[in-house]
Protein backbone atom coordinates (compact mmCIF):
# COMPACT_ATOMS: atom_id res chain seq x y z
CA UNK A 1 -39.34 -82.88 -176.95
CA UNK A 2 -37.11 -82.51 -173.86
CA UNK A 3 -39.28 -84.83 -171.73
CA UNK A 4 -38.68 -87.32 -174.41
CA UNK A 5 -35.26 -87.15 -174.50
CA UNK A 6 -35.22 -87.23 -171.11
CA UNK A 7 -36.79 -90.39 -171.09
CA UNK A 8 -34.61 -91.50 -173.74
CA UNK A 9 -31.84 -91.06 -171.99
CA UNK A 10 -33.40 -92.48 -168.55
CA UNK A 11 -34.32 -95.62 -170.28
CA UNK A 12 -30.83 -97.82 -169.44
CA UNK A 13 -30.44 -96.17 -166.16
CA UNK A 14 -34.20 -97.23 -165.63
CA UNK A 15 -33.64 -100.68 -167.32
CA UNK A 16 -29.99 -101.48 -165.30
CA UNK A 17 -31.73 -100.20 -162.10
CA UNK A 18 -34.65 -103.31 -162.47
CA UNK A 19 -32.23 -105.71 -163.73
CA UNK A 20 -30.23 -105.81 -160.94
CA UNK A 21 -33.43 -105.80 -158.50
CA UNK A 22 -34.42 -108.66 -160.44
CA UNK A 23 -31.30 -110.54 -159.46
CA UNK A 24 -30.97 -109.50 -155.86
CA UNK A 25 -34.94 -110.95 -155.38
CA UNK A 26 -33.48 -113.85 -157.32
CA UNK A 27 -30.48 -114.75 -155.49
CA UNK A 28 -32.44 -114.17 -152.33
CA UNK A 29 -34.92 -116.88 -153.67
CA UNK A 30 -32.11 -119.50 -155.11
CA UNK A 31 -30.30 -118.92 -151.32
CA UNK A 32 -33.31 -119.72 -148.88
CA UNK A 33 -32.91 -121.96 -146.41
CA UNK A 34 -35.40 -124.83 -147.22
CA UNK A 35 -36.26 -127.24 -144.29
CA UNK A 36 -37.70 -131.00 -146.46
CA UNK A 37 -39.34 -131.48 -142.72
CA UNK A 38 -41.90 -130.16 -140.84
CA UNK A 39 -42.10 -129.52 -137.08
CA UNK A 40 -45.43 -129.25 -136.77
CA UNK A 41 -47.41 -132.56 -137.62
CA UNK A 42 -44.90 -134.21 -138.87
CA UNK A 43 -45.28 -137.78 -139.56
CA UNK A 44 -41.55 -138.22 -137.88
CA UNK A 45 -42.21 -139.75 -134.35
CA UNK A 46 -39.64 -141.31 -132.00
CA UNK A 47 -37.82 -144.75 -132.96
CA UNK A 48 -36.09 -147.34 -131.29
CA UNK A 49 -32.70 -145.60 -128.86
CA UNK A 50 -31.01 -149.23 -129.05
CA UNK A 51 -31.22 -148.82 -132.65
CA UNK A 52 -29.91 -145.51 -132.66
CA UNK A 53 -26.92 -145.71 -130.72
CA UNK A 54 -25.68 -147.99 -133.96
CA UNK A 55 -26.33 -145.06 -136.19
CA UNK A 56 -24.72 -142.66 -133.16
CA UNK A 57 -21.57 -145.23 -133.33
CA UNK A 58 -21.27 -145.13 -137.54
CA UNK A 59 -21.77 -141.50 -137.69
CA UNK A 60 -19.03 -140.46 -135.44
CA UNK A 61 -21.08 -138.32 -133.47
CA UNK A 62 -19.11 -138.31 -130.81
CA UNK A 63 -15.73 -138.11 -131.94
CA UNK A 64 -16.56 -134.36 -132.78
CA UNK A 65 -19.04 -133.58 -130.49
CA UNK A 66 -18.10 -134.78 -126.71
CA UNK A 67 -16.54 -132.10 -124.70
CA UNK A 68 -12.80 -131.99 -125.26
CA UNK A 69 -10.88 -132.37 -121.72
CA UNK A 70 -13.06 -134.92 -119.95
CA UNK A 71 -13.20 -138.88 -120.92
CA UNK A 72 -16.72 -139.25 -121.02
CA UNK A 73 -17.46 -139.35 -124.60
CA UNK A 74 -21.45 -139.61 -124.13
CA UNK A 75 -21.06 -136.17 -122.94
CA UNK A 76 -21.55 -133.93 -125.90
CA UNK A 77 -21.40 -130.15 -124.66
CA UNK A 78 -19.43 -129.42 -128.09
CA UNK A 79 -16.88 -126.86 -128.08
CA UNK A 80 -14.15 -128.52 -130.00
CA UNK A 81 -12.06 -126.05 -132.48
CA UNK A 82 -11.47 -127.21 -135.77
CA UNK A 83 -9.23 -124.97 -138.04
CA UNK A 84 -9.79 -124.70 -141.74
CA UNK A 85 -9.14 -122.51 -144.66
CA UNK A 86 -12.24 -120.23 -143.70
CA UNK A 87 -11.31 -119.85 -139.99
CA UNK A 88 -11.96 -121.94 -136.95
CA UNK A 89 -15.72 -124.07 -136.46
CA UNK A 90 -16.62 -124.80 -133.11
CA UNK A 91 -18.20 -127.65 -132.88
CA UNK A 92 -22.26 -127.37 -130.89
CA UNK A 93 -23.75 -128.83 -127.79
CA UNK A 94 -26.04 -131.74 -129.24
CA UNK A 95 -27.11 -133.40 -125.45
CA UNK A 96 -30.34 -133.22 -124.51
CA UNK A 97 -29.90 -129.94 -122.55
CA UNK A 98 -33.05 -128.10 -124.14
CA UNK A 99 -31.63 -124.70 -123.48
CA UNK A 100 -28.04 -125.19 -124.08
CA UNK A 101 -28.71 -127.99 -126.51
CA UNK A 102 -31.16 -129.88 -128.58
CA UNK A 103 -33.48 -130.99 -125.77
CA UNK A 104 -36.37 -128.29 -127.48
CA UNK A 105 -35.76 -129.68 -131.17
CA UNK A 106 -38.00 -132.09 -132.56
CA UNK A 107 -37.63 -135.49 -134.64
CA UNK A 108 -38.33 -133.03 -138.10
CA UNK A 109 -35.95 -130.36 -137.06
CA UNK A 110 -32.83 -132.96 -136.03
CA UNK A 111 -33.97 -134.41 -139.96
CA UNK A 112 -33.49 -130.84 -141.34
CA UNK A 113 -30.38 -130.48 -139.93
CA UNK A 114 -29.08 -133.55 -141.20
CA UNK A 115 -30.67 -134.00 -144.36
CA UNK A 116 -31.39 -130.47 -145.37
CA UNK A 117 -28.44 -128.68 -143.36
CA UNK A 118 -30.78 -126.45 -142.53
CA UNK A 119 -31.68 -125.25 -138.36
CA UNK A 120 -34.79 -124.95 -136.75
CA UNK A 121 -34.24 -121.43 -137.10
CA UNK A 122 -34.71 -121.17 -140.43
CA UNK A 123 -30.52 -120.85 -141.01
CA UNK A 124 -28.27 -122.61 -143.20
CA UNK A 125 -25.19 -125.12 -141.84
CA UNK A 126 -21.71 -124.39 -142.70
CA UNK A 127 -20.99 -127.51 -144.38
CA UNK A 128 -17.96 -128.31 -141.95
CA UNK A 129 -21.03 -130.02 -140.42
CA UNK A 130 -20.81 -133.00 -142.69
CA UNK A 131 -24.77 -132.97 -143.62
CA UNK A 132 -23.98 -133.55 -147.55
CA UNK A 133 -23.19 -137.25 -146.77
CA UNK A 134 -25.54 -137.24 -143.95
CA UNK A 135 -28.54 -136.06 -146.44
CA UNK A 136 -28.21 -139.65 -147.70
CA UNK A 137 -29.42 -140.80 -144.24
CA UNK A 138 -33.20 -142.52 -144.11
CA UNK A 139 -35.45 -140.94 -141.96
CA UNK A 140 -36.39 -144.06 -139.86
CA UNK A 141 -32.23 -144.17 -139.07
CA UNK A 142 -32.69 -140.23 -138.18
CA UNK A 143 -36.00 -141.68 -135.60
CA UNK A 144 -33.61 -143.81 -134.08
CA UNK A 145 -30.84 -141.41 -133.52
CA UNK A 146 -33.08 -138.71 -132.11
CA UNK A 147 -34.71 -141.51 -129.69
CA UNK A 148 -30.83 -142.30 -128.58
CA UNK A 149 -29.87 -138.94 -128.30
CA UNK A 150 -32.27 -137.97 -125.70
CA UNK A 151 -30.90 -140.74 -123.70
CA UNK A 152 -27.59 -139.40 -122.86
CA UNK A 153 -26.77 -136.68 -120.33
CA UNK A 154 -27.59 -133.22 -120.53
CA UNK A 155 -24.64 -130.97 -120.41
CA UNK A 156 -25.36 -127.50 -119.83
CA UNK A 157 -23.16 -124.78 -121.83
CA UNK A 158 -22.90 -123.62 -125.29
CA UNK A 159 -20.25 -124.09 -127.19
CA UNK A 160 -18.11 -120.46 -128.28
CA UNK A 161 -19.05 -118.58 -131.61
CA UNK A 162 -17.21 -119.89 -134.74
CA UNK A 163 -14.38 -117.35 -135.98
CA UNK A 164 -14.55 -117.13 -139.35
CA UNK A 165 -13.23 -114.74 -141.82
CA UNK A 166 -15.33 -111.51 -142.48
CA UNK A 167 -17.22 -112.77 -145.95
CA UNK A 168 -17.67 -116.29 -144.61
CA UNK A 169 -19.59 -115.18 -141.26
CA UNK A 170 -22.64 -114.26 -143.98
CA UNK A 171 -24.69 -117.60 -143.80
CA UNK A 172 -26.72 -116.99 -146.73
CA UNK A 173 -23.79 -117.30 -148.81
CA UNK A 174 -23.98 -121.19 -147.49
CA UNK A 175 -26.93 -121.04 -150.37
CA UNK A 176 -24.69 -120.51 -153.20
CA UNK A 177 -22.76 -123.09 -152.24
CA UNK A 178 -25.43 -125.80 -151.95
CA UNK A 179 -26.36 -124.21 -154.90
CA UNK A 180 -23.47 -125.65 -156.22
CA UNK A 181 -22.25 -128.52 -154.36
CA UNK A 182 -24.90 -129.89 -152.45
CA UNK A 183 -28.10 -132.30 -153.58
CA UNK A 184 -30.49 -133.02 -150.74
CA UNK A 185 -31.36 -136.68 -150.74
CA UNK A 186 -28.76 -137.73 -152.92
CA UNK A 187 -25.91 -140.10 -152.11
CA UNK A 188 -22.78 -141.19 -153.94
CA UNK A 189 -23.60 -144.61 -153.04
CA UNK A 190 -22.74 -146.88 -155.93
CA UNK A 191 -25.11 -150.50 -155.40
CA UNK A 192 -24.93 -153.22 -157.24
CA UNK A 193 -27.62 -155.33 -155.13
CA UNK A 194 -25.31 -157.61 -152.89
CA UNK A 195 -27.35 -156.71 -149.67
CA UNK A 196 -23.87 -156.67 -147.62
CA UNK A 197 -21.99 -154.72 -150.42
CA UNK A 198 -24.78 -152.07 -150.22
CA UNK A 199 -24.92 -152.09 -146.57
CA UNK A 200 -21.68 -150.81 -146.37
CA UNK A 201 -22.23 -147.93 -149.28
CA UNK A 202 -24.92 -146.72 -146.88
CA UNK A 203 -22.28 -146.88 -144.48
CA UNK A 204 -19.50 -145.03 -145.82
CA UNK A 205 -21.28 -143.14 -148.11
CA UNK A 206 -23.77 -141.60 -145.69
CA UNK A 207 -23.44 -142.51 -142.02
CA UNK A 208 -19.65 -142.73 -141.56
CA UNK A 209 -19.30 -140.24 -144.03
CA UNK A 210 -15.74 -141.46 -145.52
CA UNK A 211 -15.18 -139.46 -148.34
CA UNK A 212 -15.06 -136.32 -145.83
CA UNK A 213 -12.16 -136.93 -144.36
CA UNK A 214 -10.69 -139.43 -147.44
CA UNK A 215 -10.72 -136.67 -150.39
CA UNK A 216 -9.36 -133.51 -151.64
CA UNK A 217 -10.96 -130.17 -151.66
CA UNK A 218 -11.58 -127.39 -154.42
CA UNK A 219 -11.17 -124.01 -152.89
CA UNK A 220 -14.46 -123.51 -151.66
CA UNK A 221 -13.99 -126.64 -149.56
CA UNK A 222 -16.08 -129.28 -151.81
CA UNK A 223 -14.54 -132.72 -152.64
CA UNK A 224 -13.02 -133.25 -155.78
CA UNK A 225 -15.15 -136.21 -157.77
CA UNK A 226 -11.57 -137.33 -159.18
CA UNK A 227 -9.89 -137.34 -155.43
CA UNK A 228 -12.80 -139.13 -153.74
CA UNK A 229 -11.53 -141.83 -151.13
CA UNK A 230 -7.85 -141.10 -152.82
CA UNK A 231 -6.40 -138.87 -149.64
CA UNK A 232 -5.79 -135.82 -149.00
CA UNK A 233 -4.49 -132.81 -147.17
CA UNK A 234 -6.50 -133.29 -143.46
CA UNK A 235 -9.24 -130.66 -143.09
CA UNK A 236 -7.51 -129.04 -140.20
CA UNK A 237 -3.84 -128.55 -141.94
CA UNK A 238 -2.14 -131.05 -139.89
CA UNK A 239 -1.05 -133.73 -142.23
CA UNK A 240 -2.23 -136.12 -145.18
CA UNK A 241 -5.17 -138.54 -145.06
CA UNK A 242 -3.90 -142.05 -146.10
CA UNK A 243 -5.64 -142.69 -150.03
CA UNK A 244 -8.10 -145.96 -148.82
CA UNK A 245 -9.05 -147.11 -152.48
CA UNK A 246 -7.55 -150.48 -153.98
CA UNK A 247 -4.52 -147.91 -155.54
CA UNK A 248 -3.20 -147.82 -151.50
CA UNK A 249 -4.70 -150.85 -149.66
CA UNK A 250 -5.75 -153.22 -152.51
CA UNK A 251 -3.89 -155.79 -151.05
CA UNK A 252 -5.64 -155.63 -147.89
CA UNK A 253 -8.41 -158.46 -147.40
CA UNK A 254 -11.84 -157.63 -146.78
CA UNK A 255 -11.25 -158.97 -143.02
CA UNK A 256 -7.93 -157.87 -142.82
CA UNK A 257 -9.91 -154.06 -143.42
CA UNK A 258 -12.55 -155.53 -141.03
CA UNK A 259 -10.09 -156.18 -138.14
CA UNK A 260 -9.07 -152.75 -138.31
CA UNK A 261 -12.07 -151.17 -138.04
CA UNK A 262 -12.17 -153.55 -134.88
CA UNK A 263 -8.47 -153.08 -133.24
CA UNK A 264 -6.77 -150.92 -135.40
CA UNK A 265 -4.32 -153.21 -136.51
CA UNK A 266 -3.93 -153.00 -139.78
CA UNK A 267 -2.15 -156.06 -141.98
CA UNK A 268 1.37 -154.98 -141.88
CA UNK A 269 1.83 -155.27 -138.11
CA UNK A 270 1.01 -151.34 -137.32
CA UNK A 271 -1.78 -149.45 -135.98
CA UNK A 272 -3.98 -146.61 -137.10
CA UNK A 273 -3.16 -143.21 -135.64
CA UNK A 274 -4.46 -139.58 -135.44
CA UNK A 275 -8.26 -138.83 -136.34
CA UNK A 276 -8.43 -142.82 -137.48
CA UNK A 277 -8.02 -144.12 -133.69
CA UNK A 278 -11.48 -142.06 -133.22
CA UNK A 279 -13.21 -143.42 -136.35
CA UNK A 280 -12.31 -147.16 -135.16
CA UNK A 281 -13.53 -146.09 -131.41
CA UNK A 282 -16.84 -145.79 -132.93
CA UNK A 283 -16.78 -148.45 -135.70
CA UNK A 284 -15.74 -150.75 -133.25
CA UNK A 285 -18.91 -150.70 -131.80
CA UNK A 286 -20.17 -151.75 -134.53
CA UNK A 287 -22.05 -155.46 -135.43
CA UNK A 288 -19.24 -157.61 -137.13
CA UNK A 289 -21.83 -157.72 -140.01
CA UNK A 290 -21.28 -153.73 -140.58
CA UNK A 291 -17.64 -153.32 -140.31
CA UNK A 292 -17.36 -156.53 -142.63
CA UNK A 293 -19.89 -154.43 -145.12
CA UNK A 294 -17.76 -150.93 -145.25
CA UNK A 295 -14.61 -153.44 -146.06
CA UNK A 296 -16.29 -154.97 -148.81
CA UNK A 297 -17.93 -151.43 -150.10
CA UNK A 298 -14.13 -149.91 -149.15
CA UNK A 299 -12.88 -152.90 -151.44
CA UNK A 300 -14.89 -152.14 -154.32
CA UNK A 301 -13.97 -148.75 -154.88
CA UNK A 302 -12.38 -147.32 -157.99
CA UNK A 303 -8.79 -147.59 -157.82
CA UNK A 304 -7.94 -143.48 -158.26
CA UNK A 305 -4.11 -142.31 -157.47
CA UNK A 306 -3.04 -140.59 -154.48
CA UNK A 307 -3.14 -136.22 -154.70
CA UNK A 308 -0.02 -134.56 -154.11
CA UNK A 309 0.42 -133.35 -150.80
């Protein structure tokens, strides 16, 4: 009688005990790191570098990762801090250095990273690494990039350890959030078959990766859907992002927006500044044909109103 009371009373203990192992083994599932590529016979091989260094150019690549204090943009040791709500990113060595950098790493793991924001260590990305536009990205553009990116000099060095608040140095937490926020493959890219019109949606939608910089954040650092392209406070607290749908610069004209992605003139007699005279550094490189397509995807955007500061 007293071993079945016993039981009885054991029963919810027993019960609460495998409940909650059952969702520790699931959120340890739902959290894994998943890597869409793999290293080992992998059907990614090598593309064209001359290629590439277009997709190096629209994706800003080295606007974050050449090594602050020396002019040589093509050299990118990493190192550079950026502040945020979470604490301060440091920003990696991606040259070729294959100790320091990502001389060892294959075609498949450089597509994990950008697609799947996932290393070839089996670890998530903090997405301050911008791989939820980049997962947009084809593969034969992430061929080409890889082919250019073992063309430029190795730089030895790693860059310093990010310093991040206590809770947010856990990288399996980065699950939860993808859980969340982040669909691999998918792009916000709105087409509407006008081969120049969706040129440029693959442009700022994926490679250029507007909407980072162009939106406002939630507090665990996703973009709003209702602030996309309509400003912002900047990522690293030091002023507003300028709102770039027809709401702020409708009255620019498509080549108007093209000549300052060129110059960084802009139409009423000024020039870009801050983190912009970086962007046009790169999109200046850019065929005519490309910076004409982001002004005509730029120009088709809804009109949404500007966030308060």
């Amino acid at each position: 009688m007293r071993d079945t009371m016993s039981l009885a009373q054991d029963w919810p203990l027993t019960l609460a005990a495998a409940a909650t192992l059952f969702m520790v083994c699931a959120c340890w599932f739902l959290t894994m790191p998943v890597a869409s590529f793999e290293s080992t016979g992998s059907t990614l091989t090598e593309g064209s570098a001359s290629r590439g260094e277009i997709i190096f150019a629209a994706g800003g690549c080295a606007s974050c990762h050449a090594t602050p204090g020396q002019p040589d943009p093509l050299k990118l040791g990493g190192g550079l801090a950026l502040a945020s709500p979470f604490g301060t990113f440091r920003v990696p060595n991606i040259s070729p250095d294959p100790v320091d950098g990502i001389g060892s790493w294959s075609v498949a793991d450089l597509a994990n990273a950008l697609i799947s924001g996932v290393s070839p260590e089996g670890r998530h990305y903090y997405p301050a690494f911008p791989y939820p536009s980049y997962t947009g990205m084809r593969p034969d553009d992430v061929r080409d990039l890889y082919a250019y990116l073992q063309t430029l000099p190795r730089v030895s060095g790693r860059a310093p350890p990010h310093d991040l608040f206590l809770f947010f140095r856990i990288r399996r937490f980065v699950g939860f959030w993808k859980l969340l926020f982040f669909r691999e493959g998918k792009s916000e890219a709105m087409l509407n078959e006008d081969p120049v019109h969706d040129r440029g949606a693959y442009l700022v939608e994926a490679l250029a990766h507007c909407a980072d910089c162009h939106s406002t954040r939630n507090i665990f650092g996703a973009i709003r859907p209702t602030t996309r392209f309509a400003g912002g406070p900047d990522l690293e607290g030091t002023g507003f992002v300028p709102n770039i749908t027809p709401a702020r610069i409708g009255g620019w004209s498509e080549g108007e927006l093209a000549e300052m992605l060129k110059s960084g003139r802009t139409p009423n007699h000024g020039r870009v500044g801050s983190s912009m005279r970086d962007v046009v550094a790169n999109t200046s490189q850019l065929p005519e044909s490309d910076r004409i397509a982001i002004a005509r995807y730029i120009k088709s955007l809804p009109a949404r109103p500007t966030p308060h500061p």
